[in-house]
C-alpha atoms as a PDB file:
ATOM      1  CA  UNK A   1     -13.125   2.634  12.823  1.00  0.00           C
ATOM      2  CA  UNK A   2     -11.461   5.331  10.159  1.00  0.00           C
ATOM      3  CA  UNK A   3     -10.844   4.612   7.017  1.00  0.00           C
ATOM      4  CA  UNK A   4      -8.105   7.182   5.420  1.00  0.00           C
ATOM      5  CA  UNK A   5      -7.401   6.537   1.829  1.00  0.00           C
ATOM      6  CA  UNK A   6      -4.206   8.445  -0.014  1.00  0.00           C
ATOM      7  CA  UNK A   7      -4.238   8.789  -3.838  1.00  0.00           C
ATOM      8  CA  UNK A   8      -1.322  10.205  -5.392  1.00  0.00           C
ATOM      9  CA  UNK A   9      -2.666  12.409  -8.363  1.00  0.00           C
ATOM     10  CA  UNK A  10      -0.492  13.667 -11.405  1.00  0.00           C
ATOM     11  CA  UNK A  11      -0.946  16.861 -13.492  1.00  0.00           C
ATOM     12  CA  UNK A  12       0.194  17.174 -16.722  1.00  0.00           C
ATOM     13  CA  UNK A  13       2.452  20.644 -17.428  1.00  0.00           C
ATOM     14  CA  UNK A  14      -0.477  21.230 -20.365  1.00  0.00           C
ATOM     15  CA  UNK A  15      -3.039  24.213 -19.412  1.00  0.00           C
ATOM     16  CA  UNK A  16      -6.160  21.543 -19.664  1.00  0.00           C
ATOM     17  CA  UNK A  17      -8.205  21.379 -16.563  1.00  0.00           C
ATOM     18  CA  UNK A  18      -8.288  17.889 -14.438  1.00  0.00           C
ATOM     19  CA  UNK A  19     -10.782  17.863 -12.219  1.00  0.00           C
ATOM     20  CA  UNK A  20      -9.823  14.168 -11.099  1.00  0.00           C
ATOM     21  CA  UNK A  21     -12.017  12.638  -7.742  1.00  0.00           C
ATOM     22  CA  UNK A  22     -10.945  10.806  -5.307  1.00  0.00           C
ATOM     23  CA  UNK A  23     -13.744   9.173  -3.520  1.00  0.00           C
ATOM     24  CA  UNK A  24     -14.065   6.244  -0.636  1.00  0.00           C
ATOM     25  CA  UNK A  25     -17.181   4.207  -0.553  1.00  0.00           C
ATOM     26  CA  UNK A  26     -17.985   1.819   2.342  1.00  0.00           C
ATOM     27  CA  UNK A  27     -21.533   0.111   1.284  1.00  0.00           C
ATOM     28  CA  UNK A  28     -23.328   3.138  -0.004  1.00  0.00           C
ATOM     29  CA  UNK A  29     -21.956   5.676   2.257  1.00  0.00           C
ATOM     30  CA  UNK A  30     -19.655   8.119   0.388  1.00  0.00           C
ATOM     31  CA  UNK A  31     -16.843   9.728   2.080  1.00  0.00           C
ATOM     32  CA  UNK A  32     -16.048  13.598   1.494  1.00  0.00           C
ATOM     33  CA  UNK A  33     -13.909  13.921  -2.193  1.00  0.00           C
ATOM     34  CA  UNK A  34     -10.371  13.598  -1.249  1.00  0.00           C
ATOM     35  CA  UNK A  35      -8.281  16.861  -1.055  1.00  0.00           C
ATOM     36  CA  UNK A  36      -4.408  17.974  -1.102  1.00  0.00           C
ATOM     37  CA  UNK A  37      -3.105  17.525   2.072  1.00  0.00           C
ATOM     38  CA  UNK A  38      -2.873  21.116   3.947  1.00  0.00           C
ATOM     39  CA  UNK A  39       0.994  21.205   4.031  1.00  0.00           C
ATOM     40  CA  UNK A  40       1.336  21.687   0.167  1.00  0.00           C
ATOM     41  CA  UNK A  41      -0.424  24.927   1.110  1.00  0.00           C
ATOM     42  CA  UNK A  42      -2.278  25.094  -2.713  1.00  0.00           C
ATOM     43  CA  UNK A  43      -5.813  24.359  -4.399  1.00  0.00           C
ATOM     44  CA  UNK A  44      -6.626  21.490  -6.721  1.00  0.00           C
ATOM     45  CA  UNK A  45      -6.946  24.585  -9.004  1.00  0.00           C
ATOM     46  CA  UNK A  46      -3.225  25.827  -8.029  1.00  0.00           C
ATOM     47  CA  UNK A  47      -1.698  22.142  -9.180  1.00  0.00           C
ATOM     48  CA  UNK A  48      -2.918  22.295 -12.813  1.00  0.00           C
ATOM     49  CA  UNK A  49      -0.716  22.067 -15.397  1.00  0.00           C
ATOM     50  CA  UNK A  50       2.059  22.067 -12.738  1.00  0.00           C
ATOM     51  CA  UNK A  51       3.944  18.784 -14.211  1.00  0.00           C
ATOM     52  CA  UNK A  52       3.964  17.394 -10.431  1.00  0.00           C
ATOM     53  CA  UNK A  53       2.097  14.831  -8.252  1.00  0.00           C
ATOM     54  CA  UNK A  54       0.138  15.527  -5.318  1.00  0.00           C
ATOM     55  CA  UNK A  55      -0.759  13.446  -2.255  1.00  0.00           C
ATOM     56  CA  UNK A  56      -4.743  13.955  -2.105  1.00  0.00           C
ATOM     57  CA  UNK A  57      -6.566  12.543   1.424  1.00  0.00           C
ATOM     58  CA  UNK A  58     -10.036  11.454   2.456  1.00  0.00           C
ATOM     59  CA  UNK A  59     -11.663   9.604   5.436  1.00  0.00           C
ATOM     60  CA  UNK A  60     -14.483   7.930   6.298  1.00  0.00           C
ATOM     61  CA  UNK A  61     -15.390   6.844   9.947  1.00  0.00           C
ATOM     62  CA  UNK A  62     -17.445   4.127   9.627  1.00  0.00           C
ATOM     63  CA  UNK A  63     -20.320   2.686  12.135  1.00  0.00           C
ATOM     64  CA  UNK A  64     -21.570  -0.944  13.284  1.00  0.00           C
ATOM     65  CA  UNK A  65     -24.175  -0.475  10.655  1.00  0.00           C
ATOM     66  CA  UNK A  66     -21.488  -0.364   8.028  1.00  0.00           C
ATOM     67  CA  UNK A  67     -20.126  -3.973   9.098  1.00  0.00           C
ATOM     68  CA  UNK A  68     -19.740  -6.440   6.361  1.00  0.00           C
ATOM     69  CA  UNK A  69     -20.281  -3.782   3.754  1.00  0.00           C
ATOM     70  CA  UNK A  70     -17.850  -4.138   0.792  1.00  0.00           C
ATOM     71  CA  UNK A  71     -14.868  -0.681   0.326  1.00  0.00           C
ATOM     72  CA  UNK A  72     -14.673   0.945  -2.726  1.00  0.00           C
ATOM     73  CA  UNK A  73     -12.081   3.264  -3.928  1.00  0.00           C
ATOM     74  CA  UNK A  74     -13.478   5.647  -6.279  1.00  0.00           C
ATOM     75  CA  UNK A  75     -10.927   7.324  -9.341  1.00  0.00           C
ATOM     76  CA  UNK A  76     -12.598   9.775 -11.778  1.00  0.00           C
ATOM     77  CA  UNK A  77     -11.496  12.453 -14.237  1.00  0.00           C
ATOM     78  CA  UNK A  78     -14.136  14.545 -15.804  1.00  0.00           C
ATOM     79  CA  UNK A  79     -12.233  17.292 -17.691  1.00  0.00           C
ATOM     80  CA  UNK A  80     -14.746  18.246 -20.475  1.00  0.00           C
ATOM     81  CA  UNK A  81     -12.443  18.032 -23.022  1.00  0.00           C
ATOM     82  CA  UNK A  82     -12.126  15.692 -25.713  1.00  0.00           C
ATOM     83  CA  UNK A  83      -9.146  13.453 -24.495  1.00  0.00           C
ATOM     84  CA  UNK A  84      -9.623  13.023 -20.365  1.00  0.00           C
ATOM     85  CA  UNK A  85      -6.472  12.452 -18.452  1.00  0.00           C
ATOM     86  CA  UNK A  86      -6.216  12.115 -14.966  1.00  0.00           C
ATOM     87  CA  UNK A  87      -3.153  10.144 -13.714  1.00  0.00           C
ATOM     88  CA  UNK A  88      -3.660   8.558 -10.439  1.00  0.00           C
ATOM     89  CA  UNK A  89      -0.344   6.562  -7.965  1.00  0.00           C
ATOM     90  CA  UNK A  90       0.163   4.923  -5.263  1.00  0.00           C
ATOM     91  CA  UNK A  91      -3.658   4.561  -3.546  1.00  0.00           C
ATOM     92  CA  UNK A  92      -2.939   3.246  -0.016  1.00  0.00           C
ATOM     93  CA  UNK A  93      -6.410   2.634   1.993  1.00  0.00           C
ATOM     94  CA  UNK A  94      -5.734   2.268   6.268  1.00  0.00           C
ATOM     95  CA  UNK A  95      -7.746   1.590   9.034  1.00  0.00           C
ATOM     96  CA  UNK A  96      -7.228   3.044  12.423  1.00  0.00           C
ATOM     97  CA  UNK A  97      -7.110  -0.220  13.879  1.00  0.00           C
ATOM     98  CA  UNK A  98      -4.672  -1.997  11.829  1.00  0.00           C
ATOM     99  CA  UNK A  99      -2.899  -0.133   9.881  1.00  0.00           C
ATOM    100  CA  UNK A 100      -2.728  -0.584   6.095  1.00  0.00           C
ATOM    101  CA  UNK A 101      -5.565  -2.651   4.656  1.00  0.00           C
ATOM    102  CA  UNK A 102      -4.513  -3.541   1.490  1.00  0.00           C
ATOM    103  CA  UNK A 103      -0.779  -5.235   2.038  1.00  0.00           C
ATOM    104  CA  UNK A 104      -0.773  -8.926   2.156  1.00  0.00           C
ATOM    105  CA  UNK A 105       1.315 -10.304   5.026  1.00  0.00           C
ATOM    106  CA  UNK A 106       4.389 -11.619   3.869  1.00  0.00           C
ATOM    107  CA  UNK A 107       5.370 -14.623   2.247  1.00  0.00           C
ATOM    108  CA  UNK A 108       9.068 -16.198   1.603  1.00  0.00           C
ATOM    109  CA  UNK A 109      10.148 -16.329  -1.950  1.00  0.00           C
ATOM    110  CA  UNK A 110      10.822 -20.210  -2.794  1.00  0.00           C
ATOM    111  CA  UNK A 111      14.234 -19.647  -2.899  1.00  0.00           C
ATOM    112  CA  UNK A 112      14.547 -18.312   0.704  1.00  0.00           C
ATOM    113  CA  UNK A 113      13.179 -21.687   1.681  1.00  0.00           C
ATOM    114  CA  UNK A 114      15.337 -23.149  -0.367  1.00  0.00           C
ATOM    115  CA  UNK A 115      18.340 -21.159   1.703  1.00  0.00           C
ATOM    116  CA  UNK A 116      16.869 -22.238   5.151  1.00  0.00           C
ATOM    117  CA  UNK A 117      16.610 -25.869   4.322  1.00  0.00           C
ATOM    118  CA  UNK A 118      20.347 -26.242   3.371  1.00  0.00           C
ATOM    119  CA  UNK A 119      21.379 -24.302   6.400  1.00  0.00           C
ATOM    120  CA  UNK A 120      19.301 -27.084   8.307  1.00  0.00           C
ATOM    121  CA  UNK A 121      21.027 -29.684   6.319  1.00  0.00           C
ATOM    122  CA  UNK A 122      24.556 -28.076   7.216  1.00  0.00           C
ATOM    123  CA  UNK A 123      23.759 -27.568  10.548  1.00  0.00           C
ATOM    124  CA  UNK A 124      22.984 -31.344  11.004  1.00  0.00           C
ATOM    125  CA  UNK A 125      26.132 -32.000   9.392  1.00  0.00           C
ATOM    126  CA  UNK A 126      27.980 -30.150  11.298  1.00  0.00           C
ATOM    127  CA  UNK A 127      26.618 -31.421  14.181  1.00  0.00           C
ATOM    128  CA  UNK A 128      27.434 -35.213  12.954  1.00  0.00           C
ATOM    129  CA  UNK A 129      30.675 -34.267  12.347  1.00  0.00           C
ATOM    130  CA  UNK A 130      31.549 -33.209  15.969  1.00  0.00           C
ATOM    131  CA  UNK A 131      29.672 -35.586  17.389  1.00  0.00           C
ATOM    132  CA  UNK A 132      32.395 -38.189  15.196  1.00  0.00           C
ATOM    133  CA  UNK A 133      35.048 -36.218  16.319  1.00  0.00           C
ATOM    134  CA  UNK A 134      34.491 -36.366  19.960  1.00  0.00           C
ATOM    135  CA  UNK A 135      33.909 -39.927  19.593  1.00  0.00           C
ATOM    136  CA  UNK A 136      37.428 -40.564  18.149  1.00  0.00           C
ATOM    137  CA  UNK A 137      38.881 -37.883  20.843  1.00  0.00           C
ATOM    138  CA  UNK A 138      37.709 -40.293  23.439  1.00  0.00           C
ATOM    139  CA  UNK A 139      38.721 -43.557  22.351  1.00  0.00           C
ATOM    140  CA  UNK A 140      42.177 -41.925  21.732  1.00  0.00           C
ATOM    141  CA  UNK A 141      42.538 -41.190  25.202  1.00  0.00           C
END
């Protein structure tokens, strides 16, 4: 299985070097530090004091000796200067199995339930209501 973990990094339009990491971790096997993806065409170097964000990649493929081992995501900035900034977005880990590992599966919003137990109720009714109405069509006849 490959883990592929995205980090969104931000550089400020200031001259002061960033040299932010992006690191994935499964048990104490560290993955390659993460890198802007090839079709931005430019260094980490390139992207300082640019003002924009970057979409920075890294993978791990991991073994049956890694099983059970916790995943960490690892965000650094070591700039050398005397106030460190890195600004880091939008971290996304996936697997190649499964897709993304870190969404939760989806759960309805109490008043969605809410909505689908009165359409229930006004379905029954409904339903009561013809079932009257057919009665009294018949006994008409």
């Amino acid at each position: 299985m490959t883990y592929t973990l995205n980090v969104d990094l931000g550089f400020g339009t200031d001259k002061r070097p960033d040299d932010a990491s992006v690191f994935l971790m499964v048990g104490s096997h560290q993955s390659l530090i993460a890198t802007p993806l090839p079709s931005y065409g430019l260094s980490q170097a390139q992207m300082q004091g640019s003002g924009n964000w970057y979409d920075f990649q890294t993978s791990y493929t991991a073994t049956s000796a890694d099983a059970g081992d916790p995943i960490t995501i690892m965000l650094s900035s070591i700039t050398g200067n005397t106030t460190p900034t890195a600004y880091f977005a939008d971290v996304r880990l996936t697997d190649s199995v499964t897709g993304p590992v870190l969404d939760p599966p989806g759960t309805p919003e109490p008043s969605t339930w809410a909505m689908i137990l009165m359409g229930f109720g006004g379905m029954a009714g409904a339903a009561a209501a013809m079932r009257r109405w057919r009665t009294a069509a018949v006994q008409l006849a």
